[in-house]
Protein backbone atom coordinates (compact mmCIF):
# COMPACT_ATOMS: atom_id res chain seq x y z
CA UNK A 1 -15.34 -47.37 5.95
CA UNK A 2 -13.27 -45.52 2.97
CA UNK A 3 -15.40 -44.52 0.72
CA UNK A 4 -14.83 -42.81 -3.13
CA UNK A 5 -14.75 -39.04 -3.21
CA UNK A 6 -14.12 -36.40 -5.35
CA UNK A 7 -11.32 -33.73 -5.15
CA UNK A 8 -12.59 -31.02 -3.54
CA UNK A 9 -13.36 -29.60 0.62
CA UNK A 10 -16.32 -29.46 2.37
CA UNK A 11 -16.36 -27.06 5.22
CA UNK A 12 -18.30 -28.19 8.51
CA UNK A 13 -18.89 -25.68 11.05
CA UNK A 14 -21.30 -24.16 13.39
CA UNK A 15 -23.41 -21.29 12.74
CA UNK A 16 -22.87 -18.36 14.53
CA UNK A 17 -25.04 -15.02 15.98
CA UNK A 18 -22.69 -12.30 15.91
CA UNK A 19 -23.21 -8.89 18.09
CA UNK A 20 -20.12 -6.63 16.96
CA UNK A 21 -19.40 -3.22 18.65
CA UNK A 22 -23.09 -3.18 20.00
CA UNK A 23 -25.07 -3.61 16.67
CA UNK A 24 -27.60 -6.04 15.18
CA UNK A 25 -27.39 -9.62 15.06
CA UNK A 26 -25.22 -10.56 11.90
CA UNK A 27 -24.58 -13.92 10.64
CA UNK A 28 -21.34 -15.49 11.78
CA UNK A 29 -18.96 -18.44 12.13
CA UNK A 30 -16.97 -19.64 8.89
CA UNK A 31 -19.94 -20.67 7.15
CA UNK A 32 -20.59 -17.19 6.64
CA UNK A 33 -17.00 -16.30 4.94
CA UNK A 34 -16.06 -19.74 3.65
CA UNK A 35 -18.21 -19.14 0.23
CA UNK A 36 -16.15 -16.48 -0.86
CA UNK A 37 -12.81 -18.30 -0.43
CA UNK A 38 -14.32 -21.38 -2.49
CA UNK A 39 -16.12 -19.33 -5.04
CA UNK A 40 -12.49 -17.59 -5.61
CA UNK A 41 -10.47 -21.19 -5.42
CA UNK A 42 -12.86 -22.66 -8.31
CA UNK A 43 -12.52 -25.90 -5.98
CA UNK A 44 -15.57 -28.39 -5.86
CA UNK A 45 -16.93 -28.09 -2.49
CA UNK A 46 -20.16 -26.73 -0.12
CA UNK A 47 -20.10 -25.31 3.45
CA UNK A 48 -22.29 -27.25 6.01
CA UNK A 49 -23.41 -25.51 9.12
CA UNK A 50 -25.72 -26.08 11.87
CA UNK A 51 -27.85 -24.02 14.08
CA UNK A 52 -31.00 -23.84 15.46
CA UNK A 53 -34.10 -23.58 13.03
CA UNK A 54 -35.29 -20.48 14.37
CA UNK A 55 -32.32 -18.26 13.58
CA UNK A 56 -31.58 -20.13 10.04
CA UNK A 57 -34.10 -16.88 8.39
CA UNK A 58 -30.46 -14.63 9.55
CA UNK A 59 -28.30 -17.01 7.31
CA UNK A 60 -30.96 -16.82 4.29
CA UNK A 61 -29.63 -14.09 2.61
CA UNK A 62 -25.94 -15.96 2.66
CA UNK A 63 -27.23 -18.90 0.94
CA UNK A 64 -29.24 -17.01 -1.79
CA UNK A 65 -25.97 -14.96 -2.40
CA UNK A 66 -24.16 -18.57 -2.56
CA UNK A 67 -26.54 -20.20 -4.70
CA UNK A 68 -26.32 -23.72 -3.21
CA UNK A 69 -22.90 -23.80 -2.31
CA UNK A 70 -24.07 -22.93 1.80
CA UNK A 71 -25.79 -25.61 3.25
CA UNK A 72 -27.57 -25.02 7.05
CA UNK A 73 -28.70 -28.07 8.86
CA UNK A 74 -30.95 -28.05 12.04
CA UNK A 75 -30.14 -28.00 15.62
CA UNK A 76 -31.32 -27.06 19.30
CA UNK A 77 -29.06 -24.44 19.58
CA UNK A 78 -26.83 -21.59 18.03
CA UNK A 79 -23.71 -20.36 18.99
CA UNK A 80 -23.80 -16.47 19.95
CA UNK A 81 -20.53 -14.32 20.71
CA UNK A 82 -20.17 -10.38 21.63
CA UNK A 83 -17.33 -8.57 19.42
CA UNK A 84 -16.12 -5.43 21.21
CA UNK A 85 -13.38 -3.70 19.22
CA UNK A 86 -11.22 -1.08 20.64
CA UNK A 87 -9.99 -0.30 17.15
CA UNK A 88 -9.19 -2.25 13.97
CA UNK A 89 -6.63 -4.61 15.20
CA UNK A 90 -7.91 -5.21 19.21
CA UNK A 91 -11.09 -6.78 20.11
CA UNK A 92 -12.45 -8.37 22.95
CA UNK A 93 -15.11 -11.35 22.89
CA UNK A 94 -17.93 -12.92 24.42
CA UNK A 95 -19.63 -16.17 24.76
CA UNK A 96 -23.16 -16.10 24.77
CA UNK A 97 -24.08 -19.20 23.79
CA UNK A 98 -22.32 -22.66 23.09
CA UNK A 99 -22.71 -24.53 19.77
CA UNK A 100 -24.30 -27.76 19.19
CA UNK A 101 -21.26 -30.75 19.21
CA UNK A 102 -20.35 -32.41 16.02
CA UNK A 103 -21.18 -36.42 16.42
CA UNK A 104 -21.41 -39.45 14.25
CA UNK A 105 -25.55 -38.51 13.88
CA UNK A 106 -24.44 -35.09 12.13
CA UNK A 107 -21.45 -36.51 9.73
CA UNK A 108 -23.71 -38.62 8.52
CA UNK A 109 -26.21 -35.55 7.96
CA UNK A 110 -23.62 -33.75 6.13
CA UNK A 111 -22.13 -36.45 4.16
CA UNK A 112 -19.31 -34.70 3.01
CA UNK A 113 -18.25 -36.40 -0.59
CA UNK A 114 -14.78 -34.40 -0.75
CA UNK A 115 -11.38 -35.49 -0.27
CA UNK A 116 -11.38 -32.67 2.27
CA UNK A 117 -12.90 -31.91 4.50
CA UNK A 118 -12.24 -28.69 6.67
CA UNK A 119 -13.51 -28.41 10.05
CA UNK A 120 -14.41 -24.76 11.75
CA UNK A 121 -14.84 -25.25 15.12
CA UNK A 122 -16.07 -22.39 17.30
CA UNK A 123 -15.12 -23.58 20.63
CA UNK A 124 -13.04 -26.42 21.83
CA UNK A 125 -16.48 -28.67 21.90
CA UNK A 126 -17.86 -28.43 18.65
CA UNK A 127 -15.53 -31.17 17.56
CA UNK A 128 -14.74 -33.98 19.82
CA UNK A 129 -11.70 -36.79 18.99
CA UNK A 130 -14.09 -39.23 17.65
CA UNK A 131 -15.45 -36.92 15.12
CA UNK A 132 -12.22 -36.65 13.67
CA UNK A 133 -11.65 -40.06 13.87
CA UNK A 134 -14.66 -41.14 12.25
CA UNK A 135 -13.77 -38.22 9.28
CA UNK A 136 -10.51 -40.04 9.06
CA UNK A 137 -11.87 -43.20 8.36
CA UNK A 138 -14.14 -42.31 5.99
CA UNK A 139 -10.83 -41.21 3.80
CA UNK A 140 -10.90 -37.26 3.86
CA UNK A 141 -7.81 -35.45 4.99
CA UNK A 142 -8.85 -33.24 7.67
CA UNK A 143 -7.79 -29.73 8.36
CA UNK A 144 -8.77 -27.96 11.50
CA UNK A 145 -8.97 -24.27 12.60
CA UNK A 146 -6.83 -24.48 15.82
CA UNK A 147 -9.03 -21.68 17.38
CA UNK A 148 -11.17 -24.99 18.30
CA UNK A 149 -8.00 -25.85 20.38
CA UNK A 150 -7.75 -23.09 22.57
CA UNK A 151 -11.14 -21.85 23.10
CA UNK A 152 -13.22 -23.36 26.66
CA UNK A 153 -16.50 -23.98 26.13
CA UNK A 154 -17.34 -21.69 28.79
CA UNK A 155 -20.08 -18.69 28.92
CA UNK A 156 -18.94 -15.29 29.22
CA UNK A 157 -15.57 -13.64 28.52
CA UNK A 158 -14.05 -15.90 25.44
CA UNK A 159 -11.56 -17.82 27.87
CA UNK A 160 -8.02 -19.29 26.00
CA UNK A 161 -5.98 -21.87 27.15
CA UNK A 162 -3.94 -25.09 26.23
CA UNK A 163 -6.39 -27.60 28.30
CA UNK A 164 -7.34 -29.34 25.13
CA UNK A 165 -7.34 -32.95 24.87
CA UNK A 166 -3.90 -34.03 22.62
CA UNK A 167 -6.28 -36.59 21.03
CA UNK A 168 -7.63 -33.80 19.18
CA UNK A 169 -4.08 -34.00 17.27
CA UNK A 170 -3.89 -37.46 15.75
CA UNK A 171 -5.98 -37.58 13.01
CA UNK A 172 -5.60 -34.12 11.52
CA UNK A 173 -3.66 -33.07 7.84
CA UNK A 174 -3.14 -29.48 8.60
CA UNK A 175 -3.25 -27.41 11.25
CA UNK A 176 -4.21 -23.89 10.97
CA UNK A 177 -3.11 -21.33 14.18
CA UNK A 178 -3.21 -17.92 14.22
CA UNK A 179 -0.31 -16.38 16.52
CA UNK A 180 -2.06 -15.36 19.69
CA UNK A 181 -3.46 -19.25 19.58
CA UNK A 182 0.14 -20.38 18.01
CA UNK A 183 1.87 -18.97 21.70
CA UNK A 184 -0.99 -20.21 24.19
CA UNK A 185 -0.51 -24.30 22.44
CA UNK A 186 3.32 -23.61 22.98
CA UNK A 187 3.17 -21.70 26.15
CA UNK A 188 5.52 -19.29 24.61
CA UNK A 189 7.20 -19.23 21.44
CA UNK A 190 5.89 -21.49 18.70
CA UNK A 191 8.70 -22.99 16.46
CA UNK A 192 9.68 -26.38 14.69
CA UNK A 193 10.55 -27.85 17.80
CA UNK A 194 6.68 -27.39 19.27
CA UNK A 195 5.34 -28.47 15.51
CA UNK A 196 7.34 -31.62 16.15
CA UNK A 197 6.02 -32.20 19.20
CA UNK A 198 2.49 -31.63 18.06
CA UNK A 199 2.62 -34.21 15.10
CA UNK A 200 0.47 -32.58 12.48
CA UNK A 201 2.13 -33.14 9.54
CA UNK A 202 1.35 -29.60 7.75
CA UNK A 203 0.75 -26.39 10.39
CA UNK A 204 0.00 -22.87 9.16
CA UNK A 205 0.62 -20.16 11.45
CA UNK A 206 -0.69 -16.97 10.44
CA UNK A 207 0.50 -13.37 11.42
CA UNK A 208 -1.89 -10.95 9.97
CA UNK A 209 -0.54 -8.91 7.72
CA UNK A 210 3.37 -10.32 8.49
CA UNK A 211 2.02 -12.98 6.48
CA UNK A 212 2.50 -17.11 7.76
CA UNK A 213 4.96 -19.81 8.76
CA UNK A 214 4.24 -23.32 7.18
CA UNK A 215 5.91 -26.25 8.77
CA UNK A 216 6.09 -29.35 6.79
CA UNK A 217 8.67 -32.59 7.42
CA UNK A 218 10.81 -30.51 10.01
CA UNK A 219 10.97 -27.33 7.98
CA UNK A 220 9.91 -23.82 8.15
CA UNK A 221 9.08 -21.63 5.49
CA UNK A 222 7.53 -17.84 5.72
CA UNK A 223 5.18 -16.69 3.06
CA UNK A 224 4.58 -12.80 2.89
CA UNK A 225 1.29 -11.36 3.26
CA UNK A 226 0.38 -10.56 -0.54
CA UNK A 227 0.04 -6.59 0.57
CA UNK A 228 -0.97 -4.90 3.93
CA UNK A 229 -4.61 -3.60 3.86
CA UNK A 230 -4.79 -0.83 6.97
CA UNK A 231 -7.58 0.62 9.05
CA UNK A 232 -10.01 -1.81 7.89
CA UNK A 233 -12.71 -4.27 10.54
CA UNK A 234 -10.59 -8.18 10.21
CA UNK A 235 -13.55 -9.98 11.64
CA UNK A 236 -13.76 -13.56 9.38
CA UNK A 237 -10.59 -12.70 7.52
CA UNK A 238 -8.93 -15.97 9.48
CA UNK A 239 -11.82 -18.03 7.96
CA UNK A 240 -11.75 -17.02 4.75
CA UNK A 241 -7.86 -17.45 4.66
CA UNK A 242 -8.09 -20.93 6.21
CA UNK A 243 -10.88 -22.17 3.65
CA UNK A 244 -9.28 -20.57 0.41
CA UNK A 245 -5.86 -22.47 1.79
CA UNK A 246 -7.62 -25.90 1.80
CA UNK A 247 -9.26 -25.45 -1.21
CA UNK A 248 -6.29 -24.53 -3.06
CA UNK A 249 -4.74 -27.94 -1.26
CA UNK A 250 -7.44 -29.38 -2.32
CA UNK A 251 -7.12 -28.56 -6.24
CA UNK A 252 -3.19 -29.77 -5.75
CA UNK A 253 -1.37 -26.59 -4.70
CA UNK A 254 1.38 -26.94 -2.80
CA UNK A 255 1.43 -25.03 0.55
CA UNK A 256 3.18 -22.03 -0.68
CA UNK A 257 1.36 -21.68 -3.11
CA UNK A 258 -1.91 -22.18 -1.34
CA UNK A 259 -1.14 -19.77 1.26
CA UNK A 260 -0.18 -17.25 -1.59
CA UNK A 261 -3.45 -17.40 -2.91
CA UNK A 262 -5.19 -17.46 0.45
CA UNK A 263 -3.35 -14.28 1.22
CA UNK A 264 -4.36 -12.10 -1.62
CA UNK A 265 -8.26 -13.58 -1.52
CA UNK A 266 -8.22 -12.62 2.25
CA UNK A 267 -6.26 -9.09 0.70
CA UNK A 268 -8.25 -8.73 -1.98
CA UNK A 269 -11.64 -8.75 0.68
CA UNK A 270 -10.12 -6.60 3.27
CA UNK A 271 -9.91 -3.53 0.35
CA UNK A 272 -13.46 -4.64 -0.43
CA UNK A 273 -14.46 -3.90 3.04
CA UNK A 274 -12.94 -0.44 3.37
CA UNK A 275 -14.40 0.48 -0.10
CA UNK A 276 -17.76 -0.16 1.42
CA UNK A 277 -16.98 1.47 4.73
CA UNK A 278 -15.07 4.48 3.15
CA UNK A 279 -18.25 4.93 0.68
CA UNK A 280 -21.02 4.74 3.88
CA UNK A 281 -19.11 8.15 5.85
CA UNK A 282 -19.07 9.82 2.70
């Protein structure tokens, strides 16, 4: 079922309605922040998401911008979450609607042509065990957001917990967990010991602006954050970190150096942000 493929990622994820603080609908889900972390990479690659045909108008803008590179297939469904933040760094979340699921029928779809392939699951549905089989045998290295781990597919307040399947485990690369999700797989602490036992062969854990641990072949190593960027809305900054990671894995970075880069692309954005939000009050 191997098949020949060019260096590169494709990112597969659903599409995503986003309500944040109250406001309008906004496009959402790593489709919507992946495109700047591959445009900054250089890597070959496209973003693939899905969602239902009526709300594909809110993603239009995001493909024009992208020129190709986003790529929005057709579903029954969109996923739809509530983002409440108390300030900056604390938010609380919402399901309010459940993604379509990942199968055979929409690999095939996709046809991702990359020796990666990076999967952005929403919920701990949107990619079941066989989908990552089949990825595997088709001879991409999969990485995996490990939010996909710990969130239930379950309406209402965004519910974590470490009732995920292990199977989800054995045919991923790299494994990317920010800390909140890093503690609830290890039901405490998360260090080599609990990467062992996982089996993923490369795990990123990310700690905001403390910067990641990357465990590889029974070692640990920490990577500062490239700079701290305060008082600034994080939503998507854990997507675009992820994707610019794999992409730089991808071109044949090593980890470090990958999550280097990744760091001052998600960085670089943040400042971005408050440049924009700074100018609006003024």
């Amino acid at each position: 079922m191997s098949r020949q493929l060019v260096n590169g990622v494709t990112v597969l994820g659903n599409l995503a309605i986003d309500i944040i603080n109250g406001g309008p609908r906004s496009p959402g889900g790593c489709a919507s922040f992946a495109g700047v972390a591959l445009e900054a990479s250089g890597a070959t690659g496209r973003i693939v998401g899905m969602g239902a045909e009526r709300d594909h108008v809110l993603f239009d803008a995001l493909r024009e911008r992208f020129n190709g590179l986003v790529e929005v297939l057709p579903s029954d469904r969109t996923s739809a979450f509530r983002l409440d933040y108390d300030d900056v760094d604390h938010r609380h979340m919402a399901v309010d609607a459940i993604g379509p699921v990942w199968g055979a029928a929409e690999v095939e779809a996709a046809d991702p042509d990359t020796t990666w392939v990076h999967l952005a699951p929403l919920l701990r549905t949107d990619f079941p065990a066989e989908t990552l089989a089949l990825l595997s045998a088709r001879g991409h290295r999969v990485a995996y957001d490990g939010q996909g781990l710990v969130r239930a597919d379950r309406l209402g307040p965004l519910v974590e917990d470490r009732h995920f399947p292990p199977d989800l485990l054995l045919h991923l690369d790299v494994l990317k967990l920010a800390e909140d999700e890093a503690v609830v797989v290890a039901d405490g602490p998360f260090d080599a010991a609990v990467a062992e036992r996982l089996g993923v062969p490369e795990i990123v854990v990310t700690y905001g602006s403390e910067g990641c641990d990357i465990y590889t072949e029974g070692t640990v190593t920490r990577v500062p954050a490239a700079w701290r960027v305060l008082d600034v809305q994080t939503t998507g900054a854990g997507d675009m970190f992820t994707a610019c990671y794999v992409a730089n894995r991808a071109a044949g970075a090593e980890p470090r150096r990958a999550a280097e880069q990744a760091s001052k692309l998600v960085a670089e954005e943040l400042e971005n942000r408050r440049r924009v939000a700074s100018a609006q009050l003024a």
